[in-house]
Protein backbone atom coordinates (compact mmCIF):
# COMPACT_ATOMS: atom_id res chain seq x y z
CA UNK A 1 -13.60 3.25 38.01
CA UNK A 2 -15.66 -0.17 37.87
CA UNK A 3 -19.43 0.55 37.19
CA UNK A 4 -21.13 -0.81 40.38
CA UNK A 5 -22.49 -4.39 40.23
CA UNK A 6 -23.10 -7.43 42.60
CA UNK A 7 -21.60 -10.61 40.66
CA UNK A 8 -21.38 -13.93 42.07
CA UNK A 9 -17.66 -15.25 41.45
CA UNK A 10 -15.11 -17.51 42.33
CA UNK A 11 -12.42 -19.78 40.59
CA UNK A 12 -12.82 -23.70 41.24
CA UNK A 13 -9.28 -23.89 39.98
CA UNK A 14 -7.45 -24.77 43.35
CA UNK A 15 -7.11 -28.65 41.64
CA UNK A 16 -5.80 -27.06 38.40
CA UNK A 17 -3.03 -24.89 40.45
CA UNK A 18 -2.25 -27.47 42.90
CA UNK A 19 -1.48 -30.52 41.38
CA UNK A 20 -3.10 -29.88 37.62
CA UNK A 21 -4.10 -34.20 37.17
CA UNK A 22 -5.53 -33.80 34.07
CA UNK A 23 -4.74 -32.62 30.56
CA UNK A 24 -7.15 -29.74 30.47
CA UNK A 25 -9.04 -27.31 32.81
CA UNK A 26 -12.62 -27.41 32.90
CA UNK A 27 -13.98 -23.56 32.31
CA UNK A 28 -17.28 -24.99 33.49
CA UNK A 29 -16.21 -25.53 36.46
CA UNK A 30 -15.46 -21.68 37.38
CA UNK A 31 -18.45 -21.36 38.97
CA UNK A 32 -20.26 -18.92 41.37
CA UNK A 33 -19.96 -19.18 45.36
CA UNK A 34 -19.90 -15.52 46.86
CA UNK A 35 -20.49 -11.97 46.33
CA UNK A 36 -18.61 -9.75 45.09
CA UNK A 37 -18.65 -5.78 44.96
CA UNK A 38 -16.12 -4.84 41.78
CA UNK A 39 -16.46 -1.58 42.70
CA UNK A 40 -14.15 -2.73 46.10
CA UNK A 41 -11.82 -5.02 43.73
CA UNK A 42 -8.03 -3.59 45.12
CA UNK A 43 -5.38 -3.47 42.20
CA UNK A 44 -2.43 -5.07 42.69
CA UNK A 45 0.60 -5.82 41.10
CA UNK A 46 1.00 -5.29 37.31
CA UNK A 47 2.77 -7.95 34.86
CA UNK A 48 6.48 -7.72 35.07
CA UNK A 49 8.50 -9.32 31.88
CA UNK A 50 10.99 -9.89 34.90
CA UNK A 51 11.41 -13.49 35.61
CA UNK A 52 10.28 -14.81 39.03
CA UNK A 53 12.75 -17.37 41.08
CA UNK A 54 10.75 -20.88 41.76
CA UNK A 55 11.21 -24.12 43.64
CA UNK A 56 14.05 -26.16 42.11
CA UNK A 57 16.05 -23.01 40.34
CA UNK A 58 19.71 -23.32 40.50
CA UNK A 59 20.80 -20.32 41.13
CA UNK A 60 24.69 -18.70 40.40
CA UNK A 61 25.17 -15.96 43.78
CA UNK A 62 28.65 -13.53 43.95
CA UNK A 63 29.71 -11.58 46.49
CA UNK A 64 32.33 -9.33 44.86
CA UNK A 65 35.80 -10.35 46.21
CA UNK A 66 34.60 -12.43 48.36
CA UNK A 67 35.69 -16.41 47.53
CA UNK A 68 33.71 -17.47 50.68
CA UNK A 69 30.00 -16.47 49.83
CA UNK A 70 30.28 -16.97 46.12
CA UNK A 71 28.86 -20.57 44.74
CA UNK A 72 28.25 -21.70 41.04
CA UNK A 73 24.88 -23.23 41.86
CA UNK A 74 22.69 -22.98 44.60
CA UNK A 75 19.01 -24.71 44.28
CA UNK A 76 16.49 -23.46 45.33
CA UNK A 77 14.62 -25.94 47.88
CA UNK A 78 11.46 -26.98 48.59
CA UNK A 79 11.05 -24.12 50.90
CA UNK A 80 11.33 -21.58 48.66
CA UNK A 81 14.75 -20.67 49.57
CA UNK A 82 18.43 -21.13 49.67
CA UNK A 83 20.97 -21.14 52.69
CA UNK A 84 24.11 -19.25 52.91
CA UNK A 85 27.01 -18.84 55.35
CA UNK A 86 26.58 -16.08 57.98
CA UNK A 87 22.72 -15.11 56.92
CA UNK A 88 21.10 -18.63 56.56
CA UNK A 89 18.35 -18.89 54.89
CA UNK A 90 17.49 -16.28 52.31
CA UNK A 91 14.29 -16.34 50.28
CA UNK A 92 14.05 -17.78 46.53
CA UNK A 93 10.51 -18.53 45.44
CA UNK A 94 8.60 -15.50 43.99
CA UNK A 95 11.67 -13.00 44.07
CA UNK A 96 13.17 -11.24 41.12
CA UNK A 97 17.02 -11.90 40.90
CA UNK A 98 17.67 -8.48 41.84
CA UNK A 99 15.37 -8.58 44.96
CA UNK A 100 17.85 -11.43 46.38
CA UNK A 101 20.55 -9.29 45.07
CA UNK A 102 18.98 -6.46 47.14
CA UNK A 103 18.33 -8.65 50.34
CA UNK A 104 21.26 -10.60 50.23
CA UNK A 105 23.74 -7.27 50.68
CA UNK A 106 21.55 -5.83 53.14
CA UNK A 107 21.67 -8.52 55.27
CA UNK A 108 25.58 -8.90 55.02
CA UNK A 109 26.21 -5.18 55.07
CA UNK A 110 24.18 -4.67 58.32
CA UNK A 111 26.82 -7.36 59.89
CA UNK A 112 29.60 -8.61 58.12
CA UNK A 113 30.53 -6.69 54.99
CA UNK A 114 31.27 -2.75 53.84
CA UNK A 115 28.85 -2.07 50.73
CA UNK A 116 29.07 -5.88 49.69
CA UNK A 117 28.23 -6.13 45.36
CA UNK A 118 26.13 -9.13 45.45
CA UNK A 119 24.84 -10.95 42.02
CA UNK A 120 22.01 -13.04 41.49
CA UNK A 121 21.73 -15.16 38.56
CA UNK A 122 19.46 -17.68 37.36
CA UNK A 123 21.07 -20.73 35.55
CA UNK A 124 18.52 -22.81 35.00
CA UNK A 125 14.94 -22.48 35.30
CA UNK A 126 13.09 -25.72 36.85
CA UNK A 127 10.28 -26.60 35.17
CA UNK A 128 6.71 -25.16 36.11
CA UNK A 129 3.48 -25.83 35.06
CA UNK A 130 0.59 -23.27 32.80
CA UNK A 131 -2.68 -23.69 32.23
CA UNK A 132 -4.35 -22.69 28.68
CA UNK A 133 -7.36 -23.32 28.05
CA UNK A 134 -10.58 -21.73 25.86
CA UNK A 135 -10.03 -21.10 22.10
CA UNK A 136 -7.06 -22.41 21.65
CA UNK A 137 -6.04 -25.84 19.24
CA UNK A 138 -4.67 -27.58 22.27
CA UNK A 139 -6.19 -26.49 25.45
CA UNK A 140 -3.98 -28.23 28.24
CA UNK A 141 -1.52 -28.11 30.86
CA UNK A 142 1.96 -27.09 29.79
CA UNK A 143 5.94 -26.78 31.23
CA UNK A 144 7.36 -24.12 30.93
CA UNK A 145 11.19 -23.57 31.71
CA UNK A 146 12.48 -19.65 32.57
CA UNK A 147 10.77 -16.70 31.48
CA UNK A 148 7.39 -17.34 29.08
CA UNK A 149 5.41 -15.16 27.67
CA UNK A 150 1.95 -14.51 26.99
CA UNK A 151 2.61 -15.15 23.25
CA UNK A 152 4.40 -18.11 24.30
CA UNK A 153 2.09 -19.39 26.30
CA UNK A 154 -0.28 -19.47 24.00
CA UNK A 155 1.77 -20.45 21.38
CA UNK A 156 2.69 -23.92 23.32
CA UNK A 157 -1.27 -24.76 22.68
CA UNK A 158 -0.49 -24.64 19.48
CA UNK A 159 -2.39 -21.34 18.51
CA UNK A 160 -5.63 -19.71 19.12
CA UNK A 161 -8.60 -21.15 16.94
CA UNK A 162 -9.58 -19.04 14.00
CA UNK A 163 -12.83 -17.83 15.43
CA UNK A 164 -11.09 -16.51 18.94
CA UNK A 165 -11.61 -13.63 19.77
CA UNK A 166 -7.96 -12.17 20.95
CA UNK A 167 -8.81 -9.15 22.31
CA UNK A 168 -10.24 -10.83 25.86
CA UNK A 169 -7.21 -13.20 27.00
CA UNK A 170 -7.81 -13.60 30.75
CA UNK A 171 -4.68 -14.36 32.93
CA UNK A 172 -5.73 -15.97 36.31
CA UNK A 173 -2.99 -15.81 38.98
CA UNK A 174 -3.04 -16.51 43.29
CA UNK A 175 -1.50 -13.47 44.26
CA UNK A 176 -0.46 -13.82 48.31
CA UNK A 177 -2.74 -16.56 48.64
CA UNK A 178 -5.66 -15.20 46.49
CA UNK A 179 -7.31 -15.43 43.54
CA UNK A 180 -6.64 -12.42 40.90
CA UNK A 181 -7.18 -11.65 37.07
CA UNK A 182 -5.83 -9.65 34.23
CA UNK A 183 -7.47 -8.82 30.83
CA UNK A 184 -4.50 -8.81 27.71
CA UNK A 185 -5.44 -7.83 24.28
CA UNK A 186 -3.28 -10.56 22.38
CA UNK A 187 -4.13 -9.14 18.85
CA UNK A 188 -2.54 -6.19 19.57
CA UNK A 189 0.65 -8.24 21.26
CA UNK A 190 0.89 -9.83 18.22
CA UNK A 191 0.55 -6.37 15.70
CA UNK A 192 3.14 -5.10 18.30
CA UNK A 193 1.25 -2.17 19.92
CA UNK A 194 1.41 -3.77 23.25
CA UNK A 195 3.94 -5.19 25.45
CA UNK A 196 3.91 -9.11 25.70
CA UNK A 197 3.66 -9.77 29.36
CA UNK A 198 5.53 -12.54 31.16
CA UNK A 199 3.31 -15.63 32.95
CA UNK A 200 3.90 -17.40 35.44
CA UNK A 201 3.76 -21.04 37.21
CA UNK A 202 0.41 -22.05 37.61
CA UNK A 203 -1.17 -18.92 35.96
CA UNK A 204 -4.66 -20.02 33.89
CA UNK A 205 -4.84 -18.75 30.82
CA UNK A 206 -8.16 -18.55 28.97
CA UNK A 207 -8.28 -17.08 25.45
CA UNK A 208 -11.49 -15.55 24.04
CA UNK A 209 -13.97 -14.98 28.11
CA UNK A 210 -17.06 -15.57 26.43
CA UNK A 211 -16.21 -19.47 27.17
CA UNK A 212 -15.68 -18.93 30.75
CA UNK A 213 -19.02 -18.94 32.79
CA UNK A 214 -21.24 -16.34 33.12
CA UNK A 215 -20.33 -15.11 36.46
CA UNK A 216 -16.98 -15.00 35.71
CA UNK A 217 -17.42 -12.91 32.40
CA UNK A 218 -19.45 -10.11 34.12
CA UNK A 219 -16.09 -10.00 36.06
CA UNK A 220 -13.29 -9.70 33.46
CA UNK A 221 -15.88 -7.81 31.26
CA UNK A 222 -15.27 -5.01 33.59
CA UNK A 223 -11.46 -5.19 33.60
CA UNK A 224 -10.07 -3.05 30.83
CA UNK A 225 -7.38 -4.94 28.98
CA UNK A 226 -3.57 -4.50 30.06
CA UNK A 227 -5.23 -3.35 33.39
CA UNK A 228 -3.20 -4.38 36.42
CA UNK A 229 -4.00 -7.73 38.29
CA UNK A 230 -7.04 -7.16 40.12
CA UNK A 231 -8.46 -9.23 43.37
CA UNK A 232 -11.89 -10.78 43.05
């Protein structure tokens, strides 16, 4: 349970995540603009290593047996989704493979097909854009194609600095539209007592918190690492 506290936080990274027009994210620019109770802060989702469908995926869909609704490559528009005969439009963008899998044979078993076997697969992974920032050799923003990991992430910035301190990596993520973070231990990722979680397009990341601003330290300070993504 968070210790109770009244911190002023907020993440001026909406320019970063939107459009990310220069090289490198300024962590003085995190600065304060409401209140916040941590002791409220909801959990939500934890890191998946599962890769997460985005804009511009091609995608390779079966429908066991059936010629008709099968297609090499499908990409995913700017929407978020794809369309397919009978069901139309079936959501891309922030799914799992499986979870279109899931939806897709729902939707044609409640209509047109007895226990259809659908597959999703992705066949190439569109480019999307990271953050990484902090103590790092070359903070900037990166591309990324298919599934990344933390490791990797940090690894395309050529390396934390030799006097970062790896065991407060922050992860900052919109989650539904708002702002979330996650505490990783990346020493222990690298000694291998910890799983190497997955990021995703337009996460933040910011090795060693003591460079982000005050405000935003009393936050992730009280996050335990390889806690779940909380809301703040």
């Amino acid at each position: 349970m968070f210790r109770r506290f009244k911190v002023l936080a907020a993440l001026a990274t909406a320019a970063v995540l939107a459009g990310c027009a220069g090289p490198r994210m300024d962590i003085n620019e995190m600065t304060a603009a409401q209140p916040v109770d941590l002791q409220t802060v909801r959990e939500v989702a934890a890191p998946t290593n599962e890769y997460r469908i985005g804009v511009g995926d091609k995608l390779d869909v079966r429908v066991f047996q059936v010629a008709d609704l099968s297609f090499e490559e499908l990409v995913v528009d700017t929407s978020g989704n794809i369309n397919l005969p009978l069901i139309g439009a079936v959501r891309g963008a922030g799914r799992t493979a499986g979870e279109m899998s899931t939806d897709i044979a729902g939707r044609l078993a409640a209509q047109y097909l007895r226990d259809p076997q659908v597959t999703v697969t992705v066949t190439e992974a569109a480019s999307q854009k990271i953050t990484v920032d902090g103590a790092v050799t070359k903070p900037g923003v990166y591309e990324m194609r298919g599934s990344t990991s933390l490791l990797q992430a940090v690894a395309m910035a050529e390396g934390p600095t030799r006097v970062a301190d790896l065991t407060k990596v922050a992860v900052f993520r919109n989650i539904d539209g708002r702002r979330s973070v996650a505490v990783f231990d990346l020493a222990a990722i690298r000694q291998g007592r910890a799983s190497d979680p997955q990021v995703l397009g337009d996460d933040v990341i910011v090795v060693d918190t003591s460079r982000l601003s005050s405000a935003l330290r009393e936050v992730v300070g009280a996050l335990p690492a390889f806690a779940a993504f909380a809301y703040f």
